[in-house]
Protein backbone atom coordinates (compact mmCIF):
# COMPACT_ATOMS: atom_id res chain seq x y z
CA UNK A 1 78.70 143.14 -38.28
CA UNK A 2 76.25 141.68 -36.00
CA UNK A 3 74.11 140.61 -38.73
CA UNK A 4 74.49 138.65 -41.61
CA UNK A 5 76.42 139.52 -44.44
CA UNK A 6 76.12 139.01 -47.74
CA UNK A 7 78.36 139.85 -50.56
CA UNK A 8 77.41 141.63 -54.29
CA UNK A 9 80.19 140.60 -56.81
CA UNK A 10 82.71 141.22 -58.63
CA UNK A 11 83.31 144.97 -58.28
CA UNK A 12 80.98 147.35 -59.52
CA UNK A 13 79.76 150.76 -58.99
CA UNK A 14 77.53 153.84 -59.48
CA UNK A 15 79.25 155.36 -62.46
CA UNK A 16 77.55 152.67 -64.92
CA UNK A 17 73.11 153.30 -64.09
CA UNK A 18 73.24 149.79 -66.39
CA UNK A 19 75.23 148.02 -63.44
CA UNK A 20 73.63 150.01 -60.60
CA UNK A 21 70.59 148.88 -61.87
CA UNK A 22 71.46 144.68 -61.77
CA UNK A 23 73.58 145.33 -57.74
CA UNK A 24 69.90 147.18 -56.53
CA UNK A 25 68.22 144.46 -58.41
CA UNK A 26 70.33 141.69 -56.79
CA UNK A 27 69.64 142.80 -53.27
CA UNK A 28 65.67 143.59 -53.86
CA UNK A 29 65.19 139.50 -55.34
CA UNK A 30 68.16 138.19 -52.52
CA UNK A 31 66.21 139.82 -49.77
CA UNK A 32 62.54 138.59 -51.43
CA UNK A 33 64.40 134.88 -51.22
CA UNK A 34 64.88 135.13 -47.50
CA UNK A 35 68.62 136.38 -47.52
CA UNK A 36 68.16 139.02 -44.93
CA UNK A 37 71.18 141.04 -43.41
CA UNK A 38 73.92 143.35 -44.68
CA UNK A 39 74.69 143.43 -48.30
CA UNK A 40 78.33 144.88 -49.23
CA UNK A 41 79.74 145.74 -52.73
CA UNK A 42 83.58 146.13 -54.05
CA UNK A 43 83.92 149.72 -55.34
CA UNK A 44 85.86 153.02 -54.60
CA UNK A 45 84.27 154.84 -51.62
CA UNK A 46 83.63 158.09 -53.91
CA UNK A 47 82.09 156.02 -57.05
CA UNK A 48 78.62 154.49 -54.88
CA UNK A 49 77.19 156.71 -52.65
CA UNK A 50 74.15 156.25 -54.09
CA UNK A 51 74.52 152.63 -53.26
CA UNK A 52 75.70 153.14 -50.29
CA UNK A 53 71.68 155.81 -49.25
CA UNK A 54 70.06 152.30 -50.61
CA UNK A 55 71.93 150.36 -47.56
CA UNK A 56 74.74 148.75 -49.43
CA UNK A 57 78.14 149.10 -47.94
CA UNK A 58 81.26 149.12 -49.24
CA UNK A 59 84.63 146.69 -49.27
CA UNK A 60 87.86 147.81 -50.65
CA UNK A 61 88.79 144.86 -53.37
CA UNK A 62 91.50 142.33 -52.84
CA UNK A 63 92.74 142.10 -56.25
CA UNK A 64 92.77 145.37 -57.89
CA UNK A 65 92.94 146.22 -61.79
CA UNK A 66 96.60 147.36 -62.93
CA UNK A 67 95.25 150.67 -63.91
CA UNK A 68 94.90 150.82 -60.13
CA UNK A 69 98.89 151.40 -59.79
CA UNK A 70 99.06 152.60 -63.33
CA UNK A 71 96.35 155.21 -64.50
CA UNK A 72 96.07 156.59 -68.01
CA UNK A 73 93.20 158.76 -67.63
CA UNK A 74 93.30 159.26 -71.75
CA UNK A 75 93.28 155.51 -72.29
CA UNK A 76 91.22 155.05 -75.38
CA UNK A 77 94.06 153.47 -77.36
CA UNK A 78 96.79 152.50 -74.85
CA UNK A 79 100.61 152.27 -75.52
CA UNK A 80 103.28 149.57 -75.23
CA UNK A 81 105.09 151.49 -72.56
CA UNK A 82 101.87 151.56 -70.08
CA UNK A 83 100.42 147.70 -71.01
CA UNK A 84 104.39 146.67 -70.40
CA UNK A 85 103.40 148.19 -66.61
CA UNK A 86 100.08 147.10 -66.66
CA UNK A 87 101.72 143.32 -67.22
CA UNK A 88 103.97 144.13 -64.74
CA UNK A 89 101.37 145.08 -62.08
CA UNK A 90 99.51 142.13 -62.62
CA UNK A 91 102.12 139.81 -62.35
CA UNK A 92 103.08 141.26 -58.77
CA UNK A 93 99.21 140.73 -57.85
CA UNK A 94 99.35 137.38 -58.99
CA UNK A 95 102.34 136.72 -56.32
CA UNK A 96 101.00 138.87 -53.40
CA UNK A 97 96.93 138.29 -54.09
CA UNK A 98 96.79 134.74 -55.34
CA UNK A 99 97.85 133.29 -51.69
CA UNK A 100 94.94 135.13 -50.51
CA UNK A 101 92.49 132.89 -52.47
CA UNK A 102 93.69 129.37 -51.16
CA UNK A 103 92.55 128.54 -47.15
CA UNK A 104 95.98 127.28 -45.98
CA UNK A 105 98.30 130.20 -47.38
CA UNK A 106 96.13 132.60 -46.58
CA UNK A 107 96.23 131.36 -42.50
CA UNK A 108 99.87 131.48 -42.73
CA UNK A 109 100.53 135.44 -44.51
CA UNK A 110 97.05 137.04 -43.23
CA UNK A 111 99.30 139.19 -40.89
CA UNK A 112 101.46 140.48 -43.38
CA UNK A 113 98.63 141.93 -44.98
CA UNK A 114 97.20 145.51 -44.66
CA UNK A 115 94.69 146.34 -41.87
CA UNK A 116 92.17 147.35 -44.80
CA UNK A 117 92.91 143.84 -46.70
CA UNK A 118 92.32 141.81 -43.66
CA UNK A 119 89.41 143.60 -43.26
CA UNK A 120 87.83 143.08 -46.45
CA UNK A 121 88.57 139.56 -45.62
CA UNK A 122 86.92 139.46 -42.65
CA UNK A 123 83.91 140.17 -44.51
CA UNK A 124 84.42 137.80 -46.72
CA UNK A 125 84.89 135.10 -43.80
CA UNK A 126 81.48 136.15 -42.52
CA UNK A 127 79.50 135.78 -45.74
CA UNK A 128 76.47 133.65 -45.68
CA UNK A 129 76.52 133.84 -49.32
CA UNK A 130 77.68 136.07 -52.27
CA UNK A 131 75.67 137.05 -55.31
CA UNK A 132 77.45 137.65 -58.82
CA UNK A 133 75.38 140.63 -60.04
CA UNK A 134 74.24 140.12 -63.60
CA UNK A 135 75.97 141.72 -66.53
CA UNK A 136 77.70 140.48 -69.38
CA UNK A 137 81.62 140.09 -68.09
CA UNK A 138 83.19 137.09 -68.39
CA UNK A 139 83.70 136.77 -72.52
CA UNK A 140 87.73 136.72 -74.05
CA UNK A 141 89.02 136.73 -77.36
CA UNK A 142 92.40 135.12 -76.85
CA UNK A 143 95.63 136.61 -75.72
CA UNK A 144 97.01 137.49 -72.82
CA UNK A 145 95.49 140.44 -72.20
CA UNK A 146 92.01 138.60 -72.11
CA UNK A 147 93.18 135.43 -70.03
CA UNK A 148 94.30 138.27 -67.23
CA UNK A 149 91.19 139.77 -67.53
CA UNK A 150 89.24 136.62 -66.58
CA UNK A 151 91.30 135.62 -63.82
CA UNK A 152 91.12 139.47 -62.41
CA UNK A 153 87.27 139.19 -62.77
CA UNK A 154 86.84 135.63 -61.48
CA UNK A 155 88.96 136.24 -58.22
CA UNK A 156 86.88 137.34 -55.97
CA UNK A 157 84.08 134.83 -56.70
CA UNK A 158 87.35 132.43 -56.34
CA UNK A 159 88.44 134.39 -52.94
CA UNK A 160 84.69 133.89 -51.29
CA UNK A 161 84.27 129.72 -52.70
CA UNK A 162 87.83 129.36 -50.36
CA UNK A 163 85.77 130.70 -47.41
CA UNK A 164 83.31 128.38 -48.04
CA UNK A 165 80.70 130.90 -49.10
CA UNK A 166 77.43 129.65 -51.45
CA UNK A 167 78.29 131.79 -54.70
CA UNK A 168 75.13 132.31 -56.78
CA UNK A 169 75.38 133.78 -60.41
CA UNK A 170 72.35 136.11 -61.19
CA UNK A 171 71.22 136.29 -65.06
CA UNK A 172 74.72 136.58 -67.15
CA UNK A 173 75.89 136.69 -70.32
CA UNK A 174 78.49 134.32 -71.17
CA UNK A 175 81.05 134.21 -74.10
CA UNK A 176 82.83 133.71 -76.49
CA UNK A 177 85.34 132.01 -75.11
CA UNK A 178 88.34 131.93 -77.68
CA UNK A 179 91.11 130.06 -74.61
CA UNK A 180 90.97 126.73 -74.13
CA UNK A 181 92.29 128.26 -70.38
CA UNK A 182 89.86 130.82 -70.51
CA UNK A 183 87.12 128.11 -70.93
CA UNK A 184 88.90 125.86 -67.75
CA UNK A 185 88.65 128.90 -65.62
CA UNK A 186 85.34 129.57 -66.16
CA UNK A 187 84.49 125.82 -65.25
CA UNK A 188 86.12 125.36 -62.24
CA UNK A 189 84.89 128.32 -60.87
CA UNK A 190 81.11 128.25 -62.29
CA UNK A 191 80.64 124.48 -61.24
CA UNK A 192 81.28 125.38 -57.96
CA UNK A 193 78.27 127.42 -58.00
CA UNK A 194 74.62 126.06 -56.95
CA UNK A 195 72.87 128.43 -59.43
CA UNK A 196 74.02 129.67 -62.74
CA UNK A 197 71.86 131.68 -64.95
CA UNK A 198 72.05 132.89 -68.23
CA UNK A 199 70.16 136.13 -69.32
CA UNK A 200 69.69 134.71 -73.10
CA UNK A 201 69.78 131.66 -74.87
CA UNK A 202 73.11 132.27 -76.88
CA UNK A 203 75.38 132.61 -73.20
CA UNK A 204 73.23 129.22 -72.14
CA UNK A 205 74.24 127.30 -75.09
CA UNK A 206 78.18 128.34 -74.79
CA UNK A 207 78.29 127.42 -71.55
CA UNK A 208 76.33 124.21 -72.17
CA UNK A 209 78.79 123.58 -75.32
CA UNK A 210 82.10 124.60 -73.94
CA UNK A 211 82.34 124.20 -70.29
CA UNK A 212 79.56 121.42 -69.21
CA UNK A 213 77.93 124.40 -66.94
CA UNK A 214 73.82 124.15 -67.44
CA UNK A 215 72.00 127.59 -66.90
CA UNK A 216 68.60 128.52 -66.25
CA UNK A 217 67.93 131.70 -68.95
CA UNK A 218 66.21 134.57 -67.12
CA UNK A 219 65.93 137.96 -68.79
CA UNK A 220 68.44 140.31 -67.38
CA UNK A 221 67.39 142.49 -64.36
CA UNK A 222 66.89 145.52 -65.37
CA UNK A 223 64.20 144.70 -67.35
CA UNK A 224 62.55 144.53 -63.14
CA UNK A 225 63.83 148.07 -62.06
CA UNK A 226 61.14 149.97 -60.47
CA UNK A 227 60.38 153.67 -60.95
CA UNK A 228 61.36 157.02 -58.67
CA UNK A 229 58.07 157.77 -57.80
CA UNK A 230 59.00 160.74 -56.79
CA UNK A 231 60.46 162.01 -60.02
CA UNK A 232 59.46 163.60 -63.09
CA UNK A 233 61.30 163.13 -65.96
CA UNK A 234 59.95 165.04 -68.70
CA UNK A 235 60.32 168.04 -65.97
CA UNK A 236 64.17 166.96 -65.76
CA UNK A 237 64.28 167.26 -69.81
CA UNK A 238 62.84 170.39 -70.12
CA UNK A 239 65.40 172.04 -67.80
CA UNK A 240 67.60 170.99 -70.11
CA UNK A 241 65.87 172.47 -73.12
CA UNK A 242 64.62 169.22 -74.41
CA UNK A 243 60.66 168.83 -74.51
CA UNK A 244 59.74 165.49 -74.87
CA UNK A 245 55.80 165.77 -74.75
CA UNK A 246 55.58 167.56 -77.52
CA UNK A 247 58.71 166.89 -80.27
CA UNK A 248 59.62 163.25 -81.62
CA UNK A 249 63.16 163.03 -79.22
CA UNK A 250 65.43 160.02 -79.98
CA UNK A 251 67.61 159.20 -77.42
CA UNK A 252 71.31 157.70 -78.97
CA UNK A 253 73.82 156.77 -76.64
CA UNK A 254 77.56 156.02 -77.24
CA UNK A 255 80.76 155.16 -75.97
CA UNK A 256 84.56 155.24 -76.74
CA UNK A 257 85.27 151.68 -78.07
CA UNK A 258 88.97 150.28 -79.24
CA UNK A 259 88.11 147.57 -81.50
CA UNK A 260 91.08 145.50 -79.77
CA UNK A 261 93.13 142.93 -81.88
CA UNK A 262 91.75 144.79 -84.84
CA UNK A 263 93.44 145.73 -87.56
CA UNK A 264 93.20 150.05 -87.89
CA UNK A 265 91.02 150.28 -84.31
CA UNK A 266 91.28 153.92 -84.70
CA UNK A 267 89.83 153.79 -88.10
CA UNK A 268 87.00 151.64 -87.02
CA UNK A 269 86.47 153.77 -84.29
CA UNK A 270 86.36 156.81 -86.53
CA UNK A 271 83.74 155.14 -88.64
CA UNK A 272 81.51 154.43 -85.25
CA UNK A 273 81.81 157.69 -84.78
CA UNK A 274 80.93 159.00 -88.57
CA UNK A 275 78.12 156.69 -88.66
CA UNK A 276 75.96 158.48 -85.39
CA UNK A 277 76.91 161.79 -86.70
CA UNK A 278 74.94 160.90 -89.95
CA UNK A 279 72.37 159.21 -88.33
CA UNK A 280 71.74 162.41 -85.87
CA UNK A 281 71.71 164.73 -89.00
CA UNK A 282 69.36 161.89 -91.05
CA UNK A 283 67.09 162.11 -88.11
CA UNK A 284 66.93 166.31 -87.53
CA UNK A 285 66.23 166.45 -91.24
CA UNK A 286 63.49 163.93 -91.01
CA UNK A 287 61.39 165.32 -87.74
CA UNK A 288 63.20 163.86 -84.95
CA UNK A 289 65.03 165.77 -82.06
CA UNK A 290 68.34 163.24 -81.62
CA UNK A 291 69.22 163.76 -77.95
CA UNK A 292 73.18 162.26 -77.37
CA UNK A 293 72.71 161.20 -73.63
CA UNK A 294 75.30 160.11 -71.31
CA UNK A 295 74.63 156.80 -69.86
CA UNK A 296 78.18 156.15 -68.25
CA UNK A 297 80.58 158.31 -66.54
CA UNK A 298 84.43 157.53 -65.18
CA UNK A 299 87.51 159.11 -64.79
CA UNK A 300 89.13 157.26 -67.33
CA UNK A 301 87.96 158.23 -70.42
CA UNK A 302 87.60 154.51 -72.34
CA UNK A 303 84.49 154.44 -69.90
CA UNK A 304 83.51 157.78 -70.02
CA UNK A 305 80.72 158.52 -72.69
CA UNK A 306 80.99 161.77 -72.80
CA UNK A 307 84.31 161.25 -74.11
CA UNK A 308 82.64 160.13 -77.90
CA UNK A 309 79.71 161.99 -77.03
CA UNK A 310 81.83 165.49 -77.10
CA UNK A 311 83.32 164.44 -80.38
CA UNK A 312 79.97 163.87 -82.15
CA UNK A 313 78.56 166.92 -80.82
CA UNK A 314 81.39 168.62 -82.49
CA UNK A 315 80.72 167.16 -85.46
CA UNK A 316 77.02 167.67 -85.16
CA UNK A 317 77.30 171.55 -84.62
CA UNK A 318 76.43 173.90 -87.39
CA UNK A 319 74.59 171.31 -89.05
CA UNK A 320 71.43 170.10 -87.39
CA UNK A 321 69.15 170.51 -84.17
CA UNK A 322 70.22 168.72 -81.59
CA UNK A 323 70.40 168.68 -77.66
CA UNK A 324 73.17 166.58 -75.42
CA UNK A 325 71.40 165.42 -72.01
CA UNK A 326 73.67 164.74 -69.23
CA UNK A 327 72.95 164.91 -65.27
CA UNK A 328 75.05 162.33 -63.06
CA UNK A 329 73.45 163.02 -60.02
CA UNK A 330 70.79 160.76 -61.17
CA UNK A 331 69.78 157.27 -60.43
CA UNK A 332 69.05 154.33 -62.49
CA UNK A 333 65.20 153.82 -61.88
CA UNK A 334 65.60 157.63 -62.62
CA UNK A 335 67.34 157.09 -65.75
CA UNK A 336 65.33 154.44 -66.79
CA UNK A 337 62.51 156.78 -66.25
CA UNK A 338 64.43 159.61 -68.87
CA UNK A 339 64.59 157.22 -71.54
CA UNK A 340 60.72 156.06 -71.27
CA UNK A 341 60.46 159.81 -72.48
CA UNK A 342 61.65 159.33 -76.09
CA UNK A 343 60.04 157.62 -79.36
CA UNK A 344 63.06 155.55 -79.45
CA UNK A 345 66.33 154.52 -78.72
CA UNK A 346 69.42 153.82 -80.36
CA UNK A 347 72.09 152.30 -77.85
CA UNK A 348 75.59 151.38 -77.62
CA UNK A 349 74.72 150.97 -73.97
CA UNK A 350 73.24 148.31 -73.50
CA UNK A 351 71.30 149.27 -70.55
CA UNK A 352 69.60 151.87 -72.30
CA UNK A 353 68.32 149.98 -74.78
CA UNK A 354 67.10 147.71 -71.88
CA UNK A 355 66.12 150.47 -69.77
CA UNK A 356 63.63 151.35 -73.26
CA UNK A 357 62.40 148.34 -73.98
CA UNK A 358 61.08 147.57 -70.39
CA UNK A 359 59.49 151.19 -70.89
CA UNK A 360 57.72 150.29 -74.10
CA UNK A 361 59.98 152.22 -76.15
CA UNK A 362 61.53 150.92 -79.59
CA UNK A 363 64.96 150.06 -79.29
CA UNK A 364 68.13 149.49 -81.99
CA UNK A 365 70.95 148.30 -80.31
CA UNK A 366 74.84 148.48 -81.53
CA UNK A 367 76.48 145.72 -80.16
CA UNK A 368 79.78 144.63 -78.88
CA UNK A 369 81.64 143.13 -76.03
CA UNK A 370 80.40 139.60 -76.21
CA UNK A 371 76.74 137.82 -76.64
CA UNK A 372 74.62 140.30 -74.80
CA UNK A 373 73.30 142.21 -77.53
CA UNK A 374 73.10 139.80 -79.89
CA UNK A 375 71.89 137.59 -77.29
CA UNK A 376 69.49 139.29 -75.48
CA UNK A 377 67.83 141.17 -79.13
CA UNK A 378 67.55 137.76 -80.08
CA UNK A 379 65.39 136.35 -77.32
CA UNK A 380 63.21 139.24 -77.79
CA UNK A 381 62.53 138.74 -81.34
CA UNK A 382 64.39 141.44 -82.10
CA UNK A 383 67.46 140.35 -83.58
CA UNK A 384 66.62 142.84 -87.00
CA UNK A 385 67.67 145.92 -84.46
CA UNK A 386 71.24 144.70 -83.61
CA UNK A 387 73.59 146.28 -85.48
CA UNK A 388 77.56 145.14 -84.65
CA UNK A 389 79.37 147.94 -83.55
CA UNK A 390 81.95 146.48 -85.99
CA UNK A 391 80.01 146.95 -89.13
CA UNK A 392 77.59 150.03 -88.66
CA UNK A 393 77.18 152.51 -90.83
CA UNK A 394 74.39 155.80 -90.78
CA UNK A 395 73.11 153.55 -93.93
CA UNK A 396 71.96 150.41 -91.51
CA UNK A 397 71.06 152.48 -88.50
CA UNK A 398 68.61 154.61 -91.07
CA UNK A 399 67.35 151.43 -92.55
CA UNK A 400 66.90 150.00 -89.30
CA UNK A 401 65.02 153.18 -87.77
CA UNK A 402 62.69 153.58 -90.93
CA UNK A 403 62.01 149.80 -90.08
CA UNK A 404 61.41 149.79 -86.64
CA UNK A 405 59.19 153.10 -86.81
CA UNK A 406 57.07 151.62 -89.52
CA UNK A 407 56.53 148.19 -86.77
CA UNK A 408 56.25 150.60 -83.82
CA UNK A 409 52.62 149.43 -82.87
CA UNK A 410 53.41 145.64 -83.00
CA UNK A 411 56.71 146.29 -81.42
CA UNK A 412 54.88 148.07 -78.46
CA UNK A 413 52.21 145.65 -78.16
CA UNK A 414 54.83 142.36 -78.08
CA UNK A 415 56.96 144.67 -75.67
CA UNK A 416 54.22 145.11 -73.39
CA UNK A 417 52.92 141.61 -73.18
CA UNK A 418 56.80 140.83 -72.39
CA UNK A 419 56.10 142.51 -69.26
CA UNK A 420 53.41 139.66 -67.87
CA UNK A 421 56.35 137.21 -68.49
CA UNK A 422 59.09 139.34 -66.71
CA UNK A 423 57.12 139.41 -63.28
CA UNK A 424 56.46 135.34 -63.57
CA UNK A 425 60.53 135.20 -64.41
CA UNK A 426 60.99 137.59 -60.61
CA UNK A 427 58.89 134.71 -59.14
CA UNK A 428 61.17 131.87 -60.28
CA UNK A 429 64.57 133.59 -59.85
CA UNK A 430 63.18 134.05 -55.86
CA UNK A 431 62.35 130.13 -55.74
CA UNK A 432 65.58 129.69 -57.77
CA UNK A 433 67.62 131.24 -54.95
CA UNK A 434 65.60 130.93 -52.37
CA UNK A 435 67.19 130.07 -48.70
């Protein structure tokens, strides 16, 4: 630790190419700004070695999840029995972590603390300056469930303002914020901060509106991810039986979703389901190849796309063409690179609708979990191809695709000039941050 040390936050890891993509981002502008030195990321040893062959090390995290001590690997709809122990959990982390985050406590029970925690900390003492990665993951809907969830993601940005350490928060989405102590949170932690930005205009305003924070907007990240140069993606396709030069290939990407505080989640999650199935088939029968793709991978399946992605495969058998792409030894610039392949994208992922776009490739996006779809469609005049995940049906995604294919030239052309205004925006994000 001779060198300086800087700090990528909150946790994050390789399993998700859409959050890969914004830590490798972070580093690439930090290090343009002048912020040279060691850059270190919270996440389990086994979920970033790619991270860790770019030169980013790993800390263990302070504050852990309760699925940490509790794990429900089949967690798509979770019981009273197991969120009784998740509650639990968290309330012993809120008694033995906590301390940790205020300077005069922490002096006093340091040594009671684990060799690995004090480490970590150590790190954190060093820091010269942490960056909050962008992504889209401080939004809460009321309830306790969401107030915990704040505080568990705003610790560590918490832990490293007690050292002292300059936090700076890279192009975010922010919101809704249905807690009055949600909102408080937010605001005592974000006006701290000597740089917030917002990656659309919908996050800026909220945060403007409902905790006095102003935000620069910047278009997320990953529209700035550079290529493999090295790889060849419609080579990686056709080993997979999917040719891409020659056949019209959608790429549609999904996830398992719970609808929370929903009445019939399961239903609604059902009809999610019901609605890609009839979109895939809609599309085989109309000279498209739908390719289901897996964008995220985890060990617990809620996160794990391949989860859904089995289940409408299923469904999909017997009654159209269609191929299921998934290879997790690849990167994100790589997998950014997969999706330039296709004719279009439909995406519950986010990232791989942004990983299209910034490839010139049309783009409907299902949205959920906040303002970021909404949000970020929106700024990109394209607000007509986000569908809630709520509300979709094969109906609006087939009215949406016969839409979008019959724009496709204008669409490419306004993508493509976007591109001129995404390098000026690396520019100013380096001068925004600079040291």
């Amino acid at each position: 630790m001779g060198d300086n040390v800087f700090l990528i936050l909150p946790g994050c890891d390789d399993t998700n190419r859409g959050d890969q993509a914004l830590i490798w981002q972070t580093v690439r502008l930090a290090k343009a700004a002048g912020y040279e030195g060691s850059y270190y990321m919270l996440s389990e040893p086994e979920h970033c070695r790619q991270s860790a062959a770019e030169g980013i090390g790993q800390l263990d995290y302070i504050l852990h999840h309760p699925s940490a001590r509790y794990t429900k690997h089949d967690n798509i709809h979770y019981g009273l029995g197991l969120k009784l122990k998740w509650a639990l959990a968290a309330g012993l982390d809120l008694l033995t972590r906590e301390p940790l985050a205020h300077k005069w406590s922490r002096r006093l029970l340091l040594p009671l603390y684990s060799k690995k925690t004090r480490k970590t900390l150590d790190y954190f003492r060093r820091a010269e300056a942490a960056f909050v990665k962008g992504g889209g993951f401080l939004h809460a809907y009321g309830g306790f469930a969401d107030t915990y969830k704040i505080y568990f993601f705003l610790y560590h940005l918490r832990l490293a303002q007690s050292f002292g350490v300059k936090v700076y928060v890279m192009p975010n989405s922010f919101g809704p914020f249905k807690s009055p102590l949600v909102k408080g949170m937010i605001r005592n932690v974000l006006k701290k901060c000597p740089v917030v930005m917002a990656r659309e205009s919908i996050s800026q305003q909220m945060l403007r509106e409902h905790c006095g924070i102003e935000a620069a907007v910047y278009a997320d990240l990953a529209f700035h991810l550079e290529s493999d140069p090295d790889f060849d993606p419609y080579a990686c396709l056709a080993r997979k039986g999917i040719d891409c030069r020659n056949e019209k290939c959608v790429a549609i990407t999904a996830r398992p979703y719970r609808f929370s505080g929903e009445a019939d989640g399961p239903g609604k999650y059902e009809a999610y389901k019901n609605a890609l199935t009839e979109f895939a088939v809609w599309l085989d029968g109309n000279g498209y190849h739908p390719v289901l793709v897996e964008h995220v991978f985890s060990d617990m399946d809620h996160e794990n796309d391949m989860t859904c992605l089995a289940e409408i495969a299923q469904r999909l058998e017997g009654r159209c063409r269609f191929s299921l792409f998934a290879d997790r030894s690849l990167t994100s610039r790589q997998m950014k690179q997969i999706y330039g392949t296709f004719t279009h994208t439909v995406g519950t992922r986010f990232h791989s609708v942004i990983f299209s776009l910034a490839s010139g490739v049309p783009s409907i996006a299902i949205t959920y979990g906040g303002n970021k779809g909404d949000g970020i469609m929106a700024d990109s005049g394209l607000q007509a191809y986000a569908l809630p995940i709520h509300t979709v049906t094969a109906k609006k995604l087939i009215g949406a695709f016969q839409s979008m294919s019959g724009d496709a030239h204008r669409l490419r052309r306004e993508i493509s000039a976007a591109q001129e205004k995404l390098r000026q925006q690396q520019a100013q994000i380096i001068d925004t941050i600079r040291k």
